[in-house]
Protein backbone atom coordinates (compact mmCIF):
# COMPACT_ATOMS: atom_id res chain seq x y z
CA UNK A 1 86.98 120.07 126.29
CA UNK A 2 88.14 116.93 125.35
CA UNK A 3 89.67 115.90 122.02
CA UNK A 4 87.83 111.75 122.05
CA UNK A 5 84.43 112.91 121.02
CA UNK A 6 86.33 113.71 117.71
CA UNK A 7 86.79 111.23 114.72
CA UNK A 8 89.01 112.58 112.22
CA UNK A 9 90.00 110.87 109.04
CA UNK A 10 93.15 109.63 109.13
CA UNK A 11 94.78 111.91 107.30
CA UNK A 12 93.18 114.66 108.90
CA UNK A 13 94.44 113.07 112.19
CA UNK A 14 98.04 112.38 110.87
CA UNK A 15 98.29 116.24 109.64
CA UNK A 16 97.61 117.14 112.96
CA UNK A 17 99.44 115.18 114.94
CA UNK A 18 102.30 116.05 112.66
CA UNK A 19 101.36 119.78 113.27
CA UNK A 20 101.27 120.18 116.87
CA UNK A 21 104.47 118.31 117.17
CA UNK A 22 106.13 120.73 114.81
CA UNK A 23 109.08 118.07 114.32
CA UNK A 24 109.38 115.22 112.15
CA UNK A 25 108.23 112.12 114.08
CA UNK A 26 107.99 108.48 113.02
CA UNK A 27 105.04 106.78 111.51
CA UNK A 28 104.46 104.40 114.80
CA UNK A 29 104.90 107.33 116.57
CA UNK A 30 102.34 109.70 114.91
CA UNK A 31 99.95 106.67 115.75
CA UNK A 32 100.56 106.26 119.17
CA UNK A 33 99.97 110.20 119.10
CA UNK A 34 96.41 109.48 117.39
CA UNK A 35 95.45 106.68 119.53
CA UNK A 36 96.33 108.44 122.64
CA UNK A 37 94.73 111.75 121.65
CA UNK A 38 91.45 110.02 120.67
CA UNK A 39 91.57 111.45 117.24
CA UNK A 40 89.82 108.35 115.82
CA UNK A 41 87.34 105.69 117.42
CA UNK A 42 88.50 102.87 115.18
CA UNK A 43 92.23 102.48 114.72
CA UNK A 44 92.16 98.88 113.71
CA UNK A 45 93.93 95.77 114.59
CA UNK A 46 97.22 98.07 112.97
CA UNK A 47 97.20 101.37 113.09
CA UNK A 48 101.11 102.08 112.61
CA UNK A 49 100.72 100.03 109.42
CA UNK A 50 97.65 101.92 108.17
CA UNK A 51 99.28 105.50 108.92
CA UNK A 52 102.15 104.60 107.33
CA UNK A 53 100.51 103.66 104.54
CA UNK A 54 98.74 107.02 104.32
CA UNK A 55 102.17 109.07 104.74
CA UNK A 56 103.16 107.06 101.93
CA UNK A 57 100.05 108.02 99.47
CA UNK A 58 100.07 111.64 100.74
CA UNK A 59 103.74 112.06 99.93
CA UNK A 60 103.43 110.47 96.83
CA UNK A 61 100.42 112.22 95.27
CA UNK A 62 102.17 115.96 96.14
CA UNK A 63 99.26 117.45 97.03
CA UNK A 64 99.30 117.63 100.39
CA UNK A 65 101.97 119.28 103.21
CA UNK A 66 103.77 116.01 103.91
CA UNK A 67 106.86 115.56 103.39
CA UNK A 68 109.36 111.92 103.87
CA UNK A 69 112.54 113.40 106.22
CA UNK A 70 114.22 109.60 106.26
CA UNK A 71 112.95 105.96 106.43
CA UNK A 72 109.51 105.86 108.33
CA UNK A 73 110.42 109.86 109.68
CA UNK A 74 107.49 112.09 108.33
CA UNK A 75 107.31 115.68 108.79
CA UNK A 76 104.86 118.84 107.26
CA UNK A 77 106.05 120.79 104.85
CA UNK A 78 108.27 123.89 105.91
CA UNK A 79 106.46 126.89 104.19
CA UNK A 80 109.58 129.22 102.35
């Protein structure tokens, strides 16, 4: 069973990548993770500037399990 018939959103991608790793990992990173997984069919001509971008808007609007660890280091938020 392979994971490139898939086509996630990005953040669904991101959240996953960010899950499996279970570490904080950095935005060009998490995209190389994406791309290599097959998680998406179109990643763009910049795809470590467009998932950065989207760990930027899901950290800021709260909502979601992301959280900013340093400069360009994302990680998912540690349940207490």
């Amino acid at each position: 069973m392979s994971n490139k018939s898939k086509n996630m959103g990005w953040e669904e991608a991101i959240k996953k990548v960010l899950n499996d790793a279970g570490e904080p990992m950095h935005y060009n990173d998490i995209a190389q993770e994406i791309i290599e997984k097959g998680y998406r069919k179109d990643v763009g001509a910049t795809p470590s500037a467009t998932v950065n971008a989207y760990l930027n808007r899901m950290v800021k609007n709260k909502s979601l399990s992301i959280e900013r660890i340093d400069r360009g280091v994302f990680a998912k938020k540690r349940r207490n």
